[in-house]
Protein backbone atom coordinates (compact mmCIF):
# COMPACT_ATOMS: atom_id res chain seq x y z
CA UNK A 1 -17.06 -13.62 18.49
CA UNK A 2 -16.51 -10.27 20.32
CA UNK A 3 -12.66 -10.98 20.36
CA UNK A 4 -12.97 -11.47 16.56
CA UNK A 5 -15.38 -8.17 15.33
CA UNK A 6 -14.22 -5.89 18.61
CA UNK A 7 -10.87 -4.39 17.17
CA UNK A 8 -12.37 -3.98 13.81
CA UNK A 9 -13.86 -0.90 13.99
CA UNK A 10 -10.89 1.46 15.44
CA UNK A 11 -8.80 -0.27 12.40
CA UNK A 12 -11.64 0.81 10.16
CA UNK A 13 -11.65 4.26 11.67
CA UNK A 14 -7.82 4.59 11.23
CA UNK A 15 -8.23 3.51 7.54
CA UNK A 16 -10.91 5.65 7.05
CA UNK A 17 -8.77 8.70 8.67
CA UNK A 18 -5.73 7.85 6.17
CA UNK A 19 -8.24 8.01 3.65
CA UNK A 20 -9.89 11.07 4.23
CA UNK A 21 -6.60 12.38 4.28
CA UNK A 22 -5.91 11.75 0.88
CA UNK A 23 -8.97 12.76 -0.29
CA UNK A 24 -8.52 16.18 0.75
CA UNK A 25 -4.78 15.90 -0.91
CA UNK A 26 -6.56 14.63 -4.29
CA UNK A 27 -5.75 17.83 -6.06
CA UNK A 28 -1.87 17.69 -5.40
CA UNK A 29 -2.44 14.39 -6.40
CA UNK A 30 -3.97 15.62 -9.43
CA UNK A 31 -1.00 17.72 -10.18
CA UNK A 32 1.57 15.46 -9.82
CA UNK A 33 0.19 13.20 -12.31
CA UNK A 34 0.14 15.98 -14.63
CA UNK A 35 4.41 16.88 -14.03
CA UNK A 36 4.86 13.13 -14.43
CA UNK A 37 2.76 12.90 -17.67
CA UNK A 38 4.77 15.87 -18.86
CA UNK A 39 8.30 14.64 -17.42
CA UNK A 40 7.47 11.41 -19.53
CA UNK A 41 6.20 13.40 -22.66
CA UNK A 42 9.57 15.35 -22.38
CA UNK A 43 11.69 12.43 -21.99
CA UNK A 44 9.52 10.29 -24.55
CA UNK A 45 8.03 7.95 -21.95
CA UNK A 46 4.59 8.41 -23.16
CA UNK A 47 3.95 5.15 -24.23
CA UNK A 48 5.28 3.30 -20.63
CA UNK A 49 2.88 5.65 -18.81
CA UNK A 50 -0.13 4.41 -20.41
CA UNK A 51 1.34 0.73 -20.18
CA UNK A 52 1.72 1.57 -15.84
CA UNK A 53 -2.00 2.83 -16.27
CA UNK A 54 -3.23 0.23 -17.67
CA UNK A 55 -1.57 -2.17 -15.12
CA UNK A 56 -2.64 -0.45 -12.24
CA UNK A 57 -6.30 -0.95 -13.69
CA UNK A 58 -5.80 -4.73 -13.96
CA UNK A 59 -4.77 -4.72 -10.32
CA UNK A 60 -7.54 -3.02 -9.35
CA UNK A 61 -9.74 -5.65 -11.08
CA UNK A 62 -7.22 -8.39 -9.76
CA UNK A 63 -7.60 -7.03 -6.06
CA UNK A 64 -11.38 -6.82 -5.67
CA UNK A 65 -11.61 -10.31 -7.48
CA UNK A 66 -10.47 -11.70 -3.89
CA UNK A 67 -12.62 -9.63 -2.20
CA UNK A 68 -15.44 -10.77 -3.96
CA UNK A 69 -14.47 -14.63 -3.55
CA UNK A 70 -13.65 -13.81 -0.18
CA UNK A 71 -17.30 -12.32 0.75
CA UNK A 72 -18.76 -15.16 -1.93
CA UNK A 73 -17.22 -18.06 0.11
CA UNK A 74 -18.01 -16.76 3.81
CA UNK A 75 -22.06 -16.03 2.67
CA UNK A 76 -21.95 -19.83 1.35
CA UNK A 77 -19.92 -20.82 4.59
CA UNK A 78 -20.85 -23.44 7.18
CA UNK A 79 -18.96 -21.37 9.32
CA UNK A 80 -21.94 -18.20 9.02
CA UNK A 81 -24.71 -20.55 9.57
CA UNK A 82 -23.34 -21.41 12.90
CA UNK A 83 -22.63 -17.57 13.87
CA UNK A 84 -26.18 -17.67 12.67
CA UNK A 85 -27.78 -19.69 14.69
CA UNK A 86 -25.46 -17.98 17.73
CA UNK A 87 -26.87 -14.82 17.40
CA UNK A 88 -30.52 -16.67 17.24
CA UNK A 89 -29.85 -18.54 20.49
CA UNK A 90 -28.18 -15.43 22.17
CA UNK A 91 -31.19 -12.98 21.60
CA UNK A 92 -33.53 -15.47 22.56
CA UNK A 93 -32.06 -16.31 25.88
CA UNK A 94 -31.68 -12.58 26.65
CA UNK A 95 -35.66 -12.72 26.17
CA UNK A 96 -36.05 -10.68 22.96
CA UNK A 97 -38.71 -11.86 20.52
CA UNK A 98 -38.23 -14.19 17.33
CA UNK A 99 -38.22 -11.61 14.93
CA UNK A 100 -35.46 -9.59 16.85
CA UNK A 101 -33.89 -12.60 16.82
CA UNK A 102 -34.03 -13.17 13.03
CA UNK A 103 -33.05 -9.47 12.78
CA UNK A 104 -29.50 -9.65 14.27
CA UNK A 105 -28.18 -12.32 12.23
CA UNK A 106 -29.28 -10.08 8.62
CA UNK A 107 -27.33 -7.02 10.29
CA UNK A 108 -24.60 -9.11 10.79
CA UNK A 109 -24.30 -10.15 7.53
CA UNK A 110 -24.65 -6.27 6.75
CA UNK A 111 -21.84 -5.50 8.53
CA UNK A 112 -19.80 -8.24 7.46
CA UNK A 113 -20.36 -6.85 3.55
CA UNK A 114 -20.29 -3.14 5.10
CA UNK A 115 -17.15 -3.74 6.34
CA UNK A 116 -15.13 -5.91 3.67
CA UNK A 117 -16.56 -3.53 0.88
CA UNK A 118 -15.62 -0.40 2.75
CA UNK A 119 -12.52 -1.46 3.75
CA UNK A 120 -11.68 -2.84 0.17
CA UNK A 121 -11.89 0.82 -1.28
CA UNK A 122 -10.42 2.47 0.93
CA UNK A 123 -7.06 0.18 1.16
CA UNK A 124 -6.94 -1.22 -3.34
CA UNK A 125 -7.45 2.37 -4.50
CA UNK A 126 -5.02 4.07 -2.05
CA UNK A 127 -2.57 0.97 -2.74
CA UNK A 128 -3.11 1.31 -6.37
CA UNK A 129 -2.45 5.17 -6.03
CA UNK A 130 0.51 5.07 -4.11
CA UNK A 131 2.27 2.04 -6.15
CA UNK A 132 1.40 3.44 -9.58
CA UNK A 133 3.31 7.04 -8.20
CA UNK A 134 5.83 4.81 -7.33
CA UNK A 135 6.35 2.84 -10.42
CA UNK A 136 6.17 5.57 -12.25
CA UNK A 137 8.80 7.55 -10.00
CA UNK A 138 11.05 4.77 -10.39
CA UNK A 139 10.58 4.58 -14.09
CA UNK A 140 11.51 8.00 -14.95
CA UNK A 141 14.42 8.26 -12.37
CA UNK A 142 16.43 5.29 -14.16
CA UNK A 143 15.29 7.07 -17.41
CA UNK A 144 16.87 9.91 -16.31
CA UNK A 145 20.09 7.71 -15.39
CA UNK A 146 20.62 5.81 -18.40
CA UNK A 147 20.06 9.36 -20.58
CA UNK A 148 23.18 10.79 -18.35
CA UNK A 149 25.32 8.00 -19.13
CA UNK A 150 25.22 8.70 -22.70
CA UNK A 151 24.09 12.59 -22.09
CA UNK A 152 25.40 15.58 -24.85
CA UNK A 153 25.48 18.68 -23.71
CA UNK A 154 22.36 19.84 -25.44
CA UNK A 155 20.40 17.54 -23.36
CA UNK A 156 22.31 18.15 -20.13
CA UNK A 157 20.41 20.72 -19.06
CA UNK A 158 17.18 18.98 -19.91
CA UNK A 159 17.92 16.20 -17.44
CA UNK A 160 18.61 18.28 -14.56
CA UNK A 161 15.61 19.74 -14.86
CA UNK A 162 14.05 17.07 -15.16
CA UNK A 163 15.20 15.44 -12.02
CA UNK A 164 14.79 18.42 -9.97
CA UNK A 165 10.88 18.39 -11.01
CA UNK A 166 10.81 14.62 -9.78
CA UNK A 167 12.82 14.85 -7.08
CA UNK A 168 10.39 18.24 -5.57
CA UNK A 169 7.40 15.20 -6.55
CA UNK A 170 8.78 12.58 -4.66
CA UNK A 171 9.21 15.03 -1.77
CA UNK A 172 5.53 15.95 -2.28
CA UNK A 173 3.97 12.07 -2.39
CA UNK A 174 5.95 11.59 0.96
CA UNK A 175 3.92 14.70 2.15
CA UNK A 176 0.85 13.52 1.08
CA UNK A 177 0.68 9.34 1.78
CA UNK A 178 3.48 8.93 4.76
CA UNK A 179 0.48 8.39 7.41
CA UNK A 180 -1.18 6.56 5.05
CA UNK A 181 1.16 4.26 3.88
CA UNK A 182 2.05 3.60 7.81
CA UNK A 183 -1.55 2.70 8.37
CA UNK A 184 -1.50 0.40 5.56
CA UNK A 185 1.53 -1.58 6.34
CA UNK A 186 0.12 -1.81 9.66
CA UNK A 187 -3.02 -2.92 9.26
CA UNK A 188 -1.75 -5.16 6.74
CA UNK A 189 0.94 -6.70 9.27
CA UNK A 190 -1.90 -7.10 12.05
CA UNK A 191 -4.50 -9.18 9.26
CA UNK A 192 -1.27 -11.06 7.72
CA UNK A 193 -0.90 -12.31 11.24
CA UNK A 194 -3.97 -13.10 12.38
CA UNK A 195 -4.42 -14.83 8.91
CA UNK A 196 -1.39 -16.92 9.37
CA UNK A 197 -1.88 -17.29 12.92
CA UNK A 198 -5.61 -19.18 12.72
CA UNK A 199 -4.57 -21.35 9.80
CA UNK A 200 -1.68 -22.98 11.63
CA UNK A 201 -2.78 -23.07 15.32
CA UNK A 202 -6.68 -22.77 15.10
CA UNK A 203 -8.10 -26.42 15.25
CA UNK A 204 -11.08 -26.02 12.83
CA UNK A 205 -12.88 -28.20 11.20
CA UNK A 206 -15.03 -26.93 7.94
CA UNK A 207 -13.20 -26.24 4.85
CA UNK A 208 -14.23 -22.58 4.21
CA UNK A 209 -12.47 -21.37 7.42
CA UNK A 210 -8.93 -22.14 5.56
CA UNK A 211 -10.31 -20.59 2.44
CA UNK A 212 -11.35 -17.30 3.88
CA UNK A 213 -7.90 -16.94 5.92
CA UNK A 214 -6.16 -17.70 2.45
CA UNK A 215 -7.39 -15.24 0.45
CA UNK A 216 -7.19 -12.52 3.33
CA UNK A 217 -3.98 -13.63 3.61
CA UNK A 218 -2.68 -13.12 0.01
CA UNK A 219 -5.07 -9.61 -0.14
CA UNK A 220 -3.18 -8.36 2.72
CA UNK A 221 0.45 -9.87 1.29
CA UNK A 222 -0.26 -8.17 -2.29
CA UNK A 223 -1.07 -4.86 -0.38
CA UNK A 224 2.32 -4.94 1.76
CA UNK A 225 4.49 -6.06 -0.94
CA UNK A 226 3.14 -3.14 -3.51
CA UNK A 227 3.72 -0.27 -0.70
CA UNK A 228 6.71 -1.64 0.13
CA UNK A 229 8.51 -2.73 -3.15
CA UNK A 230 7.27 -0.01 -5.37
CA UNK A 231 8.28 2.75 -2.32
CA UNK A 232 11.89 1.29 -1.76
CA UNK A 233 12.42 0.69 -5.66
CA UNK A 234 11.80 4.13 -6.62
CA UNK A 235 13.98 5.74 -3.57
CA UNK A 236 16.83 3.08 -4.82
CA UNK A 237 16.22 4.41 -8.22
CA UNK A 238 16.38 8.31 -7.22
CA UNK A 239 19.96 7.71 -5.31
CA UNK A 240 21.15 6.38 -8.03
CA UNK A 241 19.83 8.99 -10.97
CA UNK A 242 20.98 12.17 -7.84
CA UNK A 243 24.59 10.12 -7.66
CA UNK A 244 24.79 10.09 -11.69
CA UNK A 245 23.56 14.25 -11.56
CA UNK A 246 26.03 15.34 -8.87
CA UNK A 247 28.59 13.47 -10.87
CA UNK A 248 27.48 15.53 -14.17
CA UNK A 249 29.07 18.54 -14.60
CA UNK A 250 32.41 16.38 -14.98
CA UNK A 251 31.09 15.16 -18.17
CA UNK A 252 31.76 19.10 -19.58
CA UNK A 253 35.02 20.62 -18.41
CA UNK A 254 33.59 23.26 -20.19
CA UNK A 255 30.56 24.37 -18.30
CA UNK A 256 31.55 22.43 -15.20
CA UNK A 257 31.77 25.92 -12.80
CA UNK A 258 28.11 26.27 -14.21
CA UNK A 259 26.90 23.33 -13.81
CA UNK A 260 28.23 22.62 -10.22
CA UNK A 261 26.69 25.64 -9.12
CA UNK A 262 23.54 24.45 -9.90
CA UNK A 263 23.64 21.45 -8.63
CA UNK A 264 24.63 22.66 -5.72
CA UNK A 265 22.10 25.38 -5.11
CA UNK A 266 19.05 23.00 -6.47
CA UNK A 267 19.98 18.92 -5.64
CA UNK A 268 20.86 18.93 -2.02
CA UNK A 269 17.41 17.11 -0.52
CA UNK A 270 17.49 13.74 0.04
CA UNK A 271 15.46 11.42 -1.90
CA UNK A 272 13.40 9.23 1.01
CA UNK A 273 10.27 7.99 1.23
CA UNK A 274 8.91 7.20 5.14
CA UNK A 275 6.24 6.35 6.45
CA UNK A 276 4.35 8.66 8.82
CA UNK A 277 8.01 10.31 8.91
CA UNK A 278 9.42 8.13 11.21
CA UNK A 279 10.23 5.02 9.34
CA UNK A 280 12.91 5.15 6.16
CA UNK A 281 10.98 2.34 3.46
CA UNK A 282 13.67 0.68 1.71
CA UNK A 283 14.52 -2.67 0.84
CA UNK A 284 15.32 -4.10 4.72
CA UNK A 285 12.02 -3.08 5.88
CA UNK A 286 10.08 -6.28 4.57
CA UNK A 287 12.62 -8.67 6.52
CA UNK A 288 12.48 -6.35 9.35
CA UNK A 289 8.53 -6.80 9.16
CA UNK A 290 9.23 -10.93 8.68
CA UNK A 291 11.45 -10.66 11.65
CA UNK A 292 8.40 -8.75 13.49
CA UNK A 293 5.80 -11.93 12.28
CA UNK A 294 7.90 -14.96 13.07
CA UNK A 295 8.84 -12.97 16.69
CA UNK A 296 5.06 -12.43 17.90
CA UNK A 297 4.23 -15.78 16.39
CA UNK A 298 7.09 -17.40 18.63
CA UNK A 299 5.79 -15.23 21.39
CA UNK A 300 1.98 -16.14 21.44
CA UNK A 301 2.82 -19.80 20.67
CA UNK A 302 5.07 -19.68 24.11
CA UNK A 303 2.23 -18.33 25.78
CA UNK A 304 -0.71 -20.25 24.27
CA UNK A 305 -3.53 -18.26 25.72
CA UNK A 306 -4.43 -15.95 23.15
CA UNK A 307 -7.77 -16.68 21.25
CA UNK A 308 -8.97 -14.61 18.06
């Protein structure tokens, strides 16, 4: 049991660090949902932005549904009767009385909620944050694409704009959630594993063991799959809109001297997302995480020693 609840609460901490983190970023945050409200009133995205909002709430709803089954299916567990009655033999053989005895097991069961709760906010509304930016990002960049395909010079100067307002925001999420989006692909990595590692080499026999390691299995997958689609789908989408506004001033022999000049005094950044600025996201990082699985599963399988 100590092998199982020891790491937990440095994770926690770490989490809890990302978090706090954010919270003291909450009004940039604030702001930058206001530019992209206004960047989609502007480019008459208004009614996709409440669609994405909307979304994001069902996820949210979606999201603590499994945590909720999750905690609903260990408390009605066989599984927590016999950590239980573990704790109630332990105590007692250490010479404590019955009713510290009885005690134990209740703040076990606190922690256990403490921990899945607290751990559940912290990780669905940073996820739902970050991939909702994201989304939105990625929206408004191929907006801004398909507009300069078919651009007139009226609007020309519009999109530019435009983009360089996104392109400062996407600089300014990557400020804000690079540690924290390391931290959650992570953490998420380390549960993923341990999930997939105990259903396929730890013999057990009740039933609610397999369907507590499932659904903290597909929490964790839906976390790493948001971060890392929605973050490598809107970079994708912002190389393509910056290769479509370098190409622009082509479109107008006319105001071409112009227009390069300001593209090249205002649309020279790069358009990246990291994480914890060390670590590009794009679209090879989730096989390059699949690689990382099947290579420590390999590896502890070899060895065959390793309990959780």
């Amino acid at each position: 049991m100590k092998k199982i609840e020891g790491p937990l609460l440095p994770v926690f901490v770490i989490q809890i660090s990302s978090y706090y983190f954010i919270r003291r970023s909450q009004n940039q945050i604030g702001q930058i949902l206001k530019i992209l409200n206004r960047i989609s009133h502007q480019l008459q995205c208004d009614a996709d932005y409440r669609k994405r909002k909307r979304a994001t709430y069902v996820f949210c709803i979606v999201m603590y549904s499994l945590i909720i089954a999750y905690l609903y299916t260990y408390f009605c567990s066989e599984r927590r009767i016999i950590d239980q009655e573990y704790l109630k033999n332990y105590t007692l053989s250490r010479g404590f009385s019955k009713s510290s005895a009885n005690c134990l097991p209740v703040l076990r069961d606190f922690a256990v909620s403490f921990y899945t709760l607290g751990n559940s906010i912290v990780i669905i509304g940073t996820t739902a944050c970050y991939t909702f930016l994201c989304v939105q990002m990625r929206c408004l960049f191929l907006h801004i694409a398909n507009q300069i395909r078919s651009v007139k010079e009226d609007n020309a100067y519009q999109l530019l704009h435009a983009y360089d307002d996104l392109a400062n925001v996407l600089s300014n999420i990557d400020d804000i959630f690079s540690y924290t989006a390391f931290v959650l692909v992570v953490s998420s990595m380390a549960a993923l594993f341990r999930s997939i590692y105990s259903l396929i080499f730890l013999l057990e026999t009740h039933f609610e063991f397999f369907i507590l390691y499932w659904f903290s299995g597909l929490y964790y997958s839906i976390v790493l799959l948001s971060i890392i689609f929605s973050a490598s789908e809107a970079v994708q989408a912002g190389k393509v809109a910056r290769e479509l506004v370098v190409s622009l001033p082509g479109f107008f022999p006319l105001r071409y001297t112009e227009m390069k000049k300001i593209v090249r005094r205002n649309f020279k950044r790069e358009i990246v997302l990291t994480l914890w600025k060390t670590y590009t996201i794009g679209r090879s990082l989730l096989f390059s995480e699949f690689g990382t699985l099947v290579t420590y599963g390999i590896l502890i399988a070899t060895l065959g020693n390793v309990q959780i």
